[in-house]
N, C-alpha and C. Protein backbone atom coordinates (compact mmCIF):
# COMPACT_ATOMS: atom_id res chain seq x y z
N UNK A 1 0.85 -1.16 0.00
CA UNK A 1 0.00 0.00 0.00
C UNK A 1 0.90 1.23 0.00
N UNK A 2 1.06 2.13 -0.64
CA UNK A 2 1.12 3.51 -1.07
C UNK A 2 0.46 4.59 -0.70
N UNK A 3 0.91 5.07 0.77
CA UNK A 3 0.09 6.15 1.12
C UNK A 3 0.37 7.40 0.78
N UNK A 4 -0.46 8.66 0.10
CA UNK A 4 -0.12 10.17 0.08
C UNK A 4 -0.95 10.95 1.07
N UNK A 5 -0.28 11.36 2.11
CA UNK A 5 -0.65 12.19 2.88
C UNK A 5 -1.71 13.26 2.15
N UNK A 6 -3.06 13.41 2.54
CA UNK A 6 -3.63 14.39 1.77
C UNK A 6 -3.15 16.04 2.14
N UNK A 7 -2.63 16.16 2.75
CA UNK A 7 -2.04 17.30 3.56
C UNK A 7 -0.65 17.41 3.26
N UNK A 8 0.28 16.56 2.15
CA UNK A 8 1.42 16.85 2.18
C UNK A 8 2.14 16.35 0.66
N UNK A 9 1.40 16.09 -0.24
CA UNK A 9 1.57 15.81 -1.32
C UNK A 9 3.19 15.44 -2.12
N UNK A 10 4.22 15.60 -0.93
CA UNK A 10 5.52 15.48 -0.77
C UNK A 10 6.35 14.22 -0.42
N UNK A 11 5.49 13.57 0.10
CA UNK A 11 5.56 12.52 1.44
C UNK A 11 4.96 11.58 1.26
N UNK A 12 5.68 10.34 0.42
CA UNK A 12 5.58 9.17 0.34
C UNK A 12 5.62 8.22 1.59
N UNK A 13 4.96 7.20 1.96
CA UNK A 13 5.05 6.48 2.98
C UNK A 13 4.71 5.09 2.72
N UNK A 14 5.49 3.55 2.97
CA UNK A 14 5.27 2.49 2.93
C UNK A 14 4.82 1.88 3.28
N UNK A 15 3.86 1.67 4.32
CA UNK A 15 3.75 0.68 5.89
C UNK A 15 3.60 -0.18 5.48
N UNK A 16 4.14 -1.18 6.55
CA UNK A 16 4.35 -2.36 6.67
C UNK A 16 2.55 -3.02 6.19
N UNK A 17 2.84 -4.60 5.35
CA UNK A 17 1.91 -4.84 4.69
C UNK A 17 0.96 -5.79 5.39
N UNK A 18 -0.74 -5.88 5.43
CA UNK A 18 -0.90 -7.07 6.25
C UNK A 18 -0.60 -8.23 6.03
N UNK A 19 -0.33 -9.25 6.85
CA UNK A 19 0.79 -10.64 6.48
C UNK A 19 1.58 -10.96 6.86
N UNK A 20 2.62 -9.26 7.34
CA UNK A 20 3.85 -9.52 7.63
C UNK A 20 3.99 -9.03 9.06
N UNK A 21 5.60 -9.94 9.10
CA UNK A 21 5.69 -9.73 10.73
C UNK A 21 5.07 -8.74 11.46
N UNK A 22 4.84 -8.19 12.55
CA UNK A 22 5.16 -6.34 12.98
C UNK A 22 6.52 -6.97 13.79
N UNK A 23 7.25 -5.45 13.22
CA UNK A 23 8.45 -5.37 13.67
C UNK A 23 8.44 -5.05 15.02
N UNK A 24 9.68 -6.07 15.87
CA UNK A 24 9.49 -6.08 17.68
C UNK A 24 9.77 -4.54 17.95
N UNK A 25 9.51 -3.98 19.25
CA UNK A 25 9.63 -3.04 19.59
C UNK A 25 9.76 -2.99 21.51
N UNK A 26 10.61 -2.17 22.24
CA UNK A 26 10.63 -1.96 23.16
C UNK A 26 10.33 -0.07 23.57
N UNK A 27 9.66 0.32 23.90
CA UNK A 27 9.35 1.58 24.15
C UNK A 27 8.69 1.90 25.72
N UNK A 28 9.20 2.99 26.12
CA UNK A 28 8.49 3.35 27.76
C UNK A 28 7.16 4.16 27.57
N UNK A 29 6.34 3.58 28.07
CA UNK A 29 4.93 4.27 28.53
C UNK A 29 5.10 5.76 29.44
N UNK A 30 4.08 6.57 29.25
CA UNK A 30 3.92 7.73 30.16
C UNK A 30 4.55 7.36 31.56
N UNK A 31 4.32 6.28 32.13
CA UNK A 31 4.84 6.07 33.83
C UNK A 31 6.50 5.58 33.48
N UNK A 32 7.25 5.74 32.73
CA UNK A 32 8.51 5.13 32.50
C UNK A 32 8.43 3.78 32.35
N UNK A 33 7.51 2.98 32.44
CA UNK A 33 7.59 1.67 32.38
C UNK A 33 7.74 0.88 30.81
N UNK A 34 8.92 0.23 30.67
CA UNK A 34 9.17 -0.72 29.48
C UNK A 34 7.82 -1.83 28.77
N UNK A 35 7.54 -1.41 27.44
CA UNK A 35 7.01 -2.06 27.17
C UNK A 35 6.82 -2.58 25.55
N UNK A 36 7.21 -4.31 25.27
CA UNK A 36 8.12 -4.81 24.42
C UNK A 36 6.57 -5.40 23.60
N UNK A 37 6.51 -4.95 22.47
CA UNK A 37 5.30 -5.88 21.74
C UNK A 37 5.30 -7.47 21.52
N UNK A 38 6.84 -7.84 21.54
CA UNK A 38 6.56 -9.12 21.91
C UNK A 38 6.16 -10.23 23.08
N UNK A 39 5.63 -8.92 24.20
CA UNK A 39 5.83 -9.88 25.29
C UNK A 39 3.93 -10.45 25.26
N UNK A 40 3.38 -9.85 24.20
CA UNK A 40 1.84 -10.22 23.97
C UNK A 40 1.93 -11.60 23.11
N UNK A 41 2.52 -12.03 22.28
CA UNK A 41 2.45 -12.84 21.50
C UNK A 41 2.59 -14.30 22.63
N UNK A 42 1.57 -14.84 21.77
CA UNK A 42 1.05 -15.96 22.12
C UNK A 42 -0.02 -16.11 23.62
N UNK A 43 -0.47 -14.34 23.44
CA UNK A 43 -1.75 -14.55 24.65
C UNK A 43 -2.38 -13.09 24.31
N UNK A 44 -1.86 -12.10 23.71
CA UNK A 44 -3.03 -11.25 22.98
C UNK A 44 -2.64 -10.58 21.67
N UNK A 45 -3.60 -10.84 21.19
CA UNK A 45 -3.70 -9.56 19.77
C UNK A 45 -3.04 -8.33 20.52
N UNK A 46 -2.75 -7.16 19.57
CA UNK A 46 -2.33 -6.22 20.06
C UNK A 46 -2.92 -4.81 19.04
N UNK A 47 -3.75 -3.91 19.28
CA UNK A 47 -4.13 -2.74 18.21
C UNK A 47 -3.07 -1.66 18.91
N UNK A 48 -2.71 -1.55 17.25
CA UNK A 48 -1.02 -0.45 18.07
C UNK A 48 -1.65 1.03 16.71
N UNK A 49 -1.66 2.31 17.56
CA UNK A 49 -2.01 2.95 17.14
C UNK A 49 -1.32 3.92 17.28
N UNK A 50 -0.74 4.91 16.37
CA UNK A 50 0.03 5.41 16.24
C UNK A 50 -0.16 6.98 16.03
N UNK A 51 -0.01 7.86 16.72
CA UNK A 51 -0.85 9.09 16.54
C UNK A 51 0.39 10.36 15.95
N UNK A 52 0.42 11.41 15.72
CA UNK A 52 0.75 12.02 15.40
C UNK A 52 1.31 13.20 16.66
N UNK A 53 0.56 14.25 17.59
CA UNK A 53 0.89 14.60 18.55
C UNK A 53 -0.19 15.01 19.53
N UNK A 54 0.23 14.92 20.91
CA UNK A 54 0.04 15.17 21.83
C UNK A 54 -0.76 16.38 22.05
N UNK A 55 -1.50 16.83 22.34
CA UNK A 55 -2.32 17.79 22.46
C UNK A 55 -2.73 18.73 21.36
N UNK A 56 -3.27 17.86 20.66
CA UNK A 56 -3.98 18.83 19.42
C UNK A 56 -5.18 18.27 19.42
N UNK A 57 -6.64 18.81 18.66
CA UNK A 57 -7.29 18.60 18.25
C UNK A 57 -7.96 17.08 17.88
N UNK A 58 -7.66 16.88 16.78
CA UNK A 58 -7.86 15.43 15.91
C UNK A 58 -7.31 14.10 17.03
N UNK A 59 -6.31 14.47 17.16
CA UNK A 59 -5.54 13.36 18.28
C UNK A 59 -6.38 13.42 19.50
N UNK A 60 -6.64 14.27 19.84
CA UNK A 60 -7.55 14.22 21.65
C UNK A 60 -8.72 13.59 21.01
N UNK A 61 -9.23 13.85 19.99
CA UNK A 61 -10.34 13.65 19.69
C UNK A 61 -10.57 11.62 19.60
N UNK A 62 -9.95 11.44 18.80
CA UNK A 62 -9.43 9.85 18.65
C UNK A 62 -8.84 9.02 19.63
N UNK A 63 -8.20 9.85 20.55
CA UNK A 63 -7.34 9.13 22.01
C UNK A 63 -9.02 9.41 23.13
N UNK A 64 -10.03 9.98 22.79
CA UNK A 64 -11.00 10.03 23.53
C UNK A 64 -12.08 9.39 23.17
N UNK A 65 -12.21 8.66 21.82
CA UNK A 65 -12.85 7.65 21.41
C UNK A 65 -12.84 6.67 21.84
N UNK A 66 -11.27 6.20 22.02
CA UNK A 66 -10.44 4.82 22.33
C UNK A 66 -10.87 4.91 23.92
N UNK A 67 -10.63 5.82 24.63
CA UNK A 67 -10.87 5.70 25.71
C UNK A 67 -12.66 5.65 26.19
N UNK A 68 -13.34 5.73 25.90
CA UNK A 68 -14.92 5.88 25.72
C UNK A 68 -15.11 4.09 25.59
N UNK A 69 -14.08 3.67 24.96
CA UNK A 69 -14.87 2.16 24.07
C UNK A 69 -13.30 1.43 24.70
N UNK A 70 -12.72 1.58 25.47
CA UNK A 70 -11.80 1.06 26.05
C UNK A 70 -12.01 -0.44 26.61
N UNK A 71 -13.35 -0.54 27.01
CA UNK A 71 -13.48 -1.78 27.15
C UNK A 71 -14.29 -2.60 26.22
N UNK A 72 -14.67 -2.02 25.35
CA UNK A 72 -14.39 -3.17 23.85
C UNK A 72 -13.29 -3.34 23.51
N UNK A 73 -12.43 -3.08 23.15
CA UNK A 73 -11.08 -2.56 22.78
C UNK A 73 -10.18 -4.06 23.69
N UNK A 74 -10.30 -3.33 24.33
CA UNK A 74 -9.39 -3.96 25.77
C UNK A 74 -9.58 -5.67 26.46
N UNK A 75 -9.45 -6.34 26.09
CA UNK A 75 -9.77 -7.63 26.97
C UNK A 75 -8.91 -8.51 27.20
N UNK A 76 -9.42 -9.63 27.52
CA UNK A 76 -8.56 -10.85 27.70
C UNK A 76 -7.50 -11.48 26.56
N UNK A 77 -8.44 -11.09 25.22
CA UNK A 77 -7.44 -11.21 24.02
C UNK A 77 -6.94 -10.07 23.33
N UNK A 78 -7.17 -8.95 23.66
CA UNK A 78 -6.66 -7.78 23.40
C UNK A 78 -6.16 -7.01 23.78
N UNK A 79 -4.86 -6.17 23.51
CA UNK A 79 -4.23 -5.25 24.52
C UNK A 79 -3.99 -3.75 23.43
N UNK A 80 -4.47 -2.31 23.58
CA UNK A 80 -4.34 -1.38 23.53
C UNK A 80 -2.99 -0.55 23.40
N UNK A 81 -2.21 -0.35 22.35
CA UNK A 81 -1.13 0.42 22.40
C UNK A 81 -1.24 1.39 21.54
N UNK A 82 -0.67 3.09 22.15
CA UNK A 82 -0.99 4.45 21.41
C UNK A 82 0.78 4.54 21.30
N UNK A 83 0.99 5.34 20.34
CA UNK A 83 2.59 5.58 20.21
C UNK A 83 2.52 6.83 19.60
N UNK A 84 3.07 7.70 19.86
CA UNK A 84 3.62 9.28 19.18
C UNK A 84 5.25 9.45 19.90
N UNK A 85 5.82 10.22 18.49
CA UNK A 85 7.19 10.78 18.93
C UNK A 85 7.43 11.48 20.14
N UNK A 86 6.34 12.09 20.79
CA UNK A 86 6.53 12.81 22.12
C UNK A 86 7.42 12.13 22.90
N UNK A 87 7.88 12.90 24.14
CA UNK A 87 8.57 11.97 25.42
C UNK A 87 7.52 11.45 26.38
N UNK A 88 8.17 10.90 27.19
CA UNK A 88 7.73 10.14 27.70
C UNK A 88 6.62 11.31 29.17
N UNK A 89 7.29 12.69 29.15
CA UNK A 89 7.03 13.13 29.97
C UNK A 89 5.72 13.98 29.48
N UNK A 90 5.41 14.13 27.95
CA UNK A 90 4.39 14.65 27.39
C UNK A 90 3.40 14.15 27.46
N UNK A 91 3.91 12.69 27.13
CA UNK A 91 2.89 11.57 27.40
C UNK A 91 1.80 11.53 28.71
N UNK A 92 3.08 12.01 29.07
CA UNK A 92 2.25 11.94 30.82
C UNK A 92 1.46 12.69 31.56
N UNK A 93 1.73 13.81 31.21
CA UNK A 93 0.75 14.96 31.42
C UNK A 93 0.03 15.01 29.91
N UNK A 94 -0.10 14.89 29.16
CA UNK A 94 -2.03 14.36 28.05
C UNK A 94 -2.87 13.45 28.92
N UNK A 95 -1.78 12.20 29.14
CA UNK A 95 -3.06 11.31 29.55
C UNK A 95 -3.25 11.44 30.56
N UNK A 96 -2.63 12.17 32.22
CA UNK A 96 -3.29 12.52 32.76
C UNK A 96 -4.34 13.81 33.24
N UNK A 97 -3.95 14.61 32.04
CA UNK A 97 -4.55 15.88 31.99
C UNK A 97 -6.20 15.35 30.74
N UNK A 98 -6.10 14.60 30.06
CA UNK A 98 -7.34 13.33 29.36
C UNK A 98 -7.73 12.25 29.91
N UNK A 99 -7.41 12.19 31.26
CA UNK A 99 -7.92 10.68 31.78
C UNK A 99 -8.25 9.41 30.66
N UNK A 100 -6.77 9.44 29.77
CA UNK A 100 -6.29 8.34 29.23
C UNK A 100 -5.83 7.47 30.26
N UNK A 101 -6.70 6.25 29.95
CA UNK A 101 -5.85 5.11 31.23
C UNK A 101 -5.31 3.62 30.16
N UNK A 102 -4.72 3.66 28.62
CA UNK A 102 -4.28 2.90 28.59
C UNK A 102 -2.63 3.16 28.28
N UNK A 103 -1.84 2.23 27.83
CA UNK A 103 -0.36 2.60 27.99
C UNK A 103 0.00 3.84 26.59
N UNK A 104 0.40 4.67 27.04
CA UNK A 104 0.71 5.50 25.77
C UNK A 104 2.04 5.84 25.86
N UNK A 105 3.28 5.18 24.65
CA UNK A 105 4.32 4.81 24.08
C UNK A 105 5.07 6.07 23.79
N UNK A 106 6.25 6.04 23.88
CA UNK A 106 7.23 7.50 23.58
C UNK A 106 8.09 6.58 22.67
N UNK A 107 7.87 7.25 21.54
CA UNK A 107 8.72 6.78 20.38
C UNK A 107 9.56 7.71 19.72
N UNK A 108 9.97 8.67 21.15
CA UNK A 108 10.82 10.15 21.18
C UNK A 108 12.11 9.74 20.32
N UNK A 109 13.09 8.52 21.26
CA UNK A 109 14.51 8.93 20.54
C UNK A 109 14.66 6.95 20.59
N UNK A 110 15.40 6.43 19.19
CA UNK A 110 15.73 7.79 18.18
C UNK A 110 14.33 8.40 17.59
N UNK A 111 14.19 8.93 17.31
CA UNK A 111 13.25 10.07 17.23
C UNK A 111 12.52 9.43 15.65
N UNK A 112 10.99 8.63 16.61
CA UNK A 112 10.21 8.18 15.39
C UNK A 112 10.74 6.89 14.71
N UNK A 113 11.57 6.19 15.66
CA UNK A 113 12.11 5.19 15.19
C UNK A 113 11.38 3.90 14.68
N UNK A 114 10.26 3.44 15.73
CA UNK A 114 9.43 2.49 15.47
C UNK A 114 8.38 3.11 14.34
N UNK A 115 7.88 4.08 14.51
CA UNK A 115 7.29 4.95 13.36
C UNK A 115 7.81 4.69 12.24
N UNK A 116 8.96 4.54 12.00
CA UNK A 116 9.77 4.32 10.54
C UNK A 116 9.83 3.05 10.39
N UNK A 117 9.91 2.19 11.45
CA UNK A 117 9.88 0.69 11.28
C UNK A 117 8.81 0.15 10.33
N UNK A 118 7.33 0.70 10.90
CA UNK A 118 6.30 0.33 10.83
C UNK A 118 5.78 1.22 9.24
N UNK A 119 7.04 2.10 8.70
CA UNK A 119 6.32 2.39 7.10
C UNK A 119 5.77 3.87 7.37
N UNK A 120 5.82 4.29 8.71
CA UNK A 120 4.51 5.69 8.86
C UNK A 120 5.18 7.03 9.42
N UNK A 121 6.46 6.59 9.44
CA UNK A 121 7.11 8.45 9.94
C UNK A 121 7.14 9.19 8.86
N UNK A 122 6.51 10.29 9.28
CA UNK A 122 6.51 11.25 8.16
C UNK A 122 7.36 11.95 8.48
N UNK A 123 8.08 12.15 7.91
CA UNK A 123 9.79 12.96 8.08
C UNK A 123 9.87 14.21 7.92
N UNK A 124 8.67 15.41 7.50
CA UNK A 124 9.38 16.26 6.86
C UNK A 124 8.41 17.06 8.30
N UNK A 125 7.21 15.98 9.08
CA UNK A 125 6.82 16.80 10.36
C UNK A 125 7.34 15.88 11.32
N UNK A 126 8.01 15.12 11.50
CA UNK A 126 8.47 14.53 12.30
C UNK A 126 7.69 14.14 13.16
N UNK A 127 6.84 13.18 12.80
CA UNK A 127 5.69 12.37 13.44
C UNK A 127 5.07 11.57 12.63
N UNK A 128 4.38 10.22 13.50
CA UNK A 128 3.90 9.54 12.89
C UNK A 128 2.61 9.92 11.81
N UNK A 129 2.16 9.46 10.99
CA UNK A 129 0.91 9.31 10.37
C UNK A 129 0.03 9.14 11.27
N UNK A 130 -1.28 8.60 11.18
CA UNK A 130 -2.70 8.40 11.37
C UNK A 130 -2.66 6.92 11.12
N UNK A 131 -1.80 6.23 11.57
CA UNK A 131 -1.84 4.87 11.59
C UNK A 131 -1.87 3.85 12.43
N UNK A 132 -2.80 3.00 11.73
CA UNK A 132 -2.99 1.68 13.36
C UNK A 132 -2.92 0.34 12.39
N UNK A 133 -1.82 -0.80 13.50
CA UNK A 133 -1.98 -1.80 12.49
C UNK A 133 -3.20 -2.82 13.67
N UNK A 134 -3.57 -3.71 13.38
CA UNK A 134 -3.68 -5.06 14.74
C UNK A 134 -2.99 -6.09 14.16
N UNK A 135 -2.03 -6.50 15.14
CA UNK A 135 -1.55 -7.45 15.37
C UNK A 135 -2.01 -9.18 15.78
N UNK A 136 -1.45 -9.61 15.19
CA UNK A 136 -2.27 -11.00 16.32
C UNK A 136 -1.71 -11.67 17.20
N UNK A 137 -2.09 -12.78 18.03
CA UNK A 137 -1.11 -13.34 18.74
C UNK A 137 0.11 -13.82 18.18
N UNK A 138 -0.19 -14.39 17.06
CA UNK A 138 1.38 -14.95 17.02
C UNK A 138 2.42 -13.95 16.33
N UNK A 139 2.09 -12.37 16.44
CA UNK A 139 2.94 -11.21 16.19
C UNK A 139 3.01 -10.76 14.53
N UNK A 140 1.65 -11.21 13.79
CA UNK A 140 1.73 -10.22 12.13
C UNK A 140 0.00 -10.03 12.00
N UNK A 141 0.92 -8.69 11.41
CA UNK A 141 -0.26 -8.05 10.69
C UNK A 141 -1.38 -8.74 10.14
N UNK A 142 -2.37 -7.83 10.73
CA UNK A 142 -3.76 -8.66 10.35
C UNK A 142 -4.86 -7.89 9.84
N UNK A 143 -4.37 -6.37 10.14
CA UNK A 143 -5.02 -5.35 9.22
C UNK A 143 -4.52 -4.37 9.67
N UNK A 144 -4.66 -3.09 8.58
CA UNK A 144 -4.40 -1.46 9.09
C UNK A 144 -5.02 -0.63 8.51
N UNK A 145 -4.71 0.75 8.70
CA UNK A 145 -5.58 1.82 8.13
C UNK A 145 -4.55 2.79 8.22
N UNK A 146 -4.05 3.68 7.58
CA UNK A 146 -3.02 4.55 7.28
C UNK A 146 -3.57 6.00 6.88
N UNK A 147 -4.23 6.89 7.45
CA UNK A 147 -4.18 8.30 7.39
C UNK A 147 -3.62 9.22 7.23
N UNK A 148 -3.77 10.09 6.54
CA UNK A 148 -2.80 11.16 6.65
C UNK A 148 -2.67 12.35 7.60
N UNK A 149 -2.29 13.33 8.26
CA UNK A 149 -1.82 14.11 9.52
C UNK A 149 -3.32 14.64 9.88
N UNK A 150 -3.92 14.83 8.74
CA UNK A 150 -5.47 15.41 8.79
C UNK A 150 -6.75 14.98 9.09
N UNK A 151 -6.70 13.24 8.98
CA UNK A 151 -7.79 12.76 8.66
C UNK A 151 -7.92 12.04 9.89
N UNK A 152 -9.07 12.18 10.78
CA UNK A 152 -9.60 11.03 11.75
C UNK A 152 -9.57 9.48 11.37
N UNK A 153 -9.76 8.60 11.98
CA UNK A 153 -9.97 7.21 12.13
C UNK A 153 -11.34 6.89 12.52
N UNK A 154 -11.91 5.74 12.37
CA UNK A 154 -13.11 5.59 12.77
C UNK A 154 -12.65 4.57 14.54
N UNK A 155 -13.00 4.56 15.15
CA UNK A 155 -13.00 3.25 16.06
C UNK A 155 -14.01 2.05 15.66
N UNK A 156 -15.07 2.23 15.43
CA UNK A 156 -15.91 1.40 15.02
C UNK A 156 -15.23 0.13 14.38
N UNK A 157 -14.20 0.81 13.21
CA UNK A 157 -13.79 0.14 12.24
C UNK A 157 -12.25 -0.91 13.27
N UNK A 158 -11.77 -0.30 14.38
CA UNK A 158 -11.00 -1.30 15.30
C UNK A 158 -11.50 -2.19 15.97
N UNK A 159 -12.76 -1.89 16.40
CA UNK A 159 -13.63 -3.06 17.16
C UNK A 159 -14.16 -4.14 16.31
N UNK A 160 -14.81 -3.59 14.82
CA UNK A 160 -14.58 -4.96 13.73
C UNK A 160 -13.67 -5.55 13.41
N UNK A 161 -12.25 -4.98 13.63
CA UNK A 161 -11.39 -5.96 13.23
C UNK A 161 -10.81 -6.95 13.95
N UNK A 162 -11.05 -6.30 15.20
CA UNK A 162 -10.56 -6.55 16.46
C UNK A 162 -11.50 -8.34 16.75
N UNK A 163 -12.79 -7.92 16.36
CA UNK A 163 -13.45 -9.26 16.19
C UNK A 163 -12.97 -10.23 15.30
N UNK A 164 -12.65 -9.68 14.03
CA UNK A 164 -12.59 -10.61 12.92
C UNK A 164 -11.43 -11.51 13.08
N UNK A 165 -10.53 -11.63 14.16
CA UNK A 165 -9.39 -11.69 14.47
C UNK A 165 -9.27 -12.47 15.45
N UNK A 166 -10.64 -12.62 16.35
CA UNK A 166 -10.55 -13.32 17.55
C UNK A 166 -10.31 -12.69 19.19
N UNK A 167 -10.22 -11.13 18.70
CA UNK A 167 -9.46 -10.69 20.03
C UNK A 167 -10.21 -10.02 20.79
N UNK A 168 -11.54 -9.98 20.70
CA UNK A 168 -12.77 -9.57 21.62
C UNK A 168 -13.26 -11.01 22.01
């Protein structure tokens, strides 16, 4: 898939395809705490969502969806991951200044690294896309949706996949 940012007509982007692995990752949550996408495999799906920044508009708007439907989202076979280039300390005051209560990822330094892993750093704003893949247990892609800096996400459309998948 071939994404053009509708907002940036400059800015080619690859992401990773469904099928294939998702690339491992270790990143600290808002509380400093380490957290490795492989340590889900082989006991939950994983919807890894990837936002752009921290206190704007569109993003509160979508990080307050997720949180609204958190427990569809969220279960025994599913686990919730948000990631933006912010630090870890930005992180921390959004989600507790949004009474975000799931883990939200600093993919600060190197700066957008897993973002680039995953096909979706947009380089010329230095932040991720509007992208979410789900993962499954045994760690590959099983679907995504790739936005550009402008465009909302539906949730609706994570909780169907999230089914189709086994992880509700």
């Amino acid at each position: 898939m071939n994404v053009q940012p509708k907002n940036d007509a400059t800015t080619t982007v690859e992401p990773i395809a469904v099928g294939e692995p998702a690339p491992d990752f270790e990143l600290k949550d808002q509380h400093g705490q380490a957290v490795r996408l492989s340590s889900f495999r082989g006991s939950k799906a994983v919807l890894l969502v990837f936002y752009p920044s921290a206190f704007t508009g569109i993003c509160g708007g979508e990080l307050h969806a997720l949180q609204d439907r958190r427990d569809e989202i969220v279960t025994d076979g599913a686990e919730l991951l948000v990631v933006s280039a912010d630090s870890k300390y930005s992180q921390r005051v959004f989600a507790e200044r949004e009474g975000f209560t799931y883990p939200m990822l600093s993919d600060f330094w190197p700066h957008g690294g897993v973002a680039a892993a995953y096909g979706v750093l947009h380089a010329g704003a230095g932040t991720a896309l509007r992208a979410t893949f789900l993962i499954d247990r045994e760690g590959v892609v099983r679907w995504s949706v790739v936005n550009g800096l402008g465009d909302a996400r539906e949730v609706d459309d994570y909780v169907k996949a999230l089914d189709a998948v086994g992880g509700i």
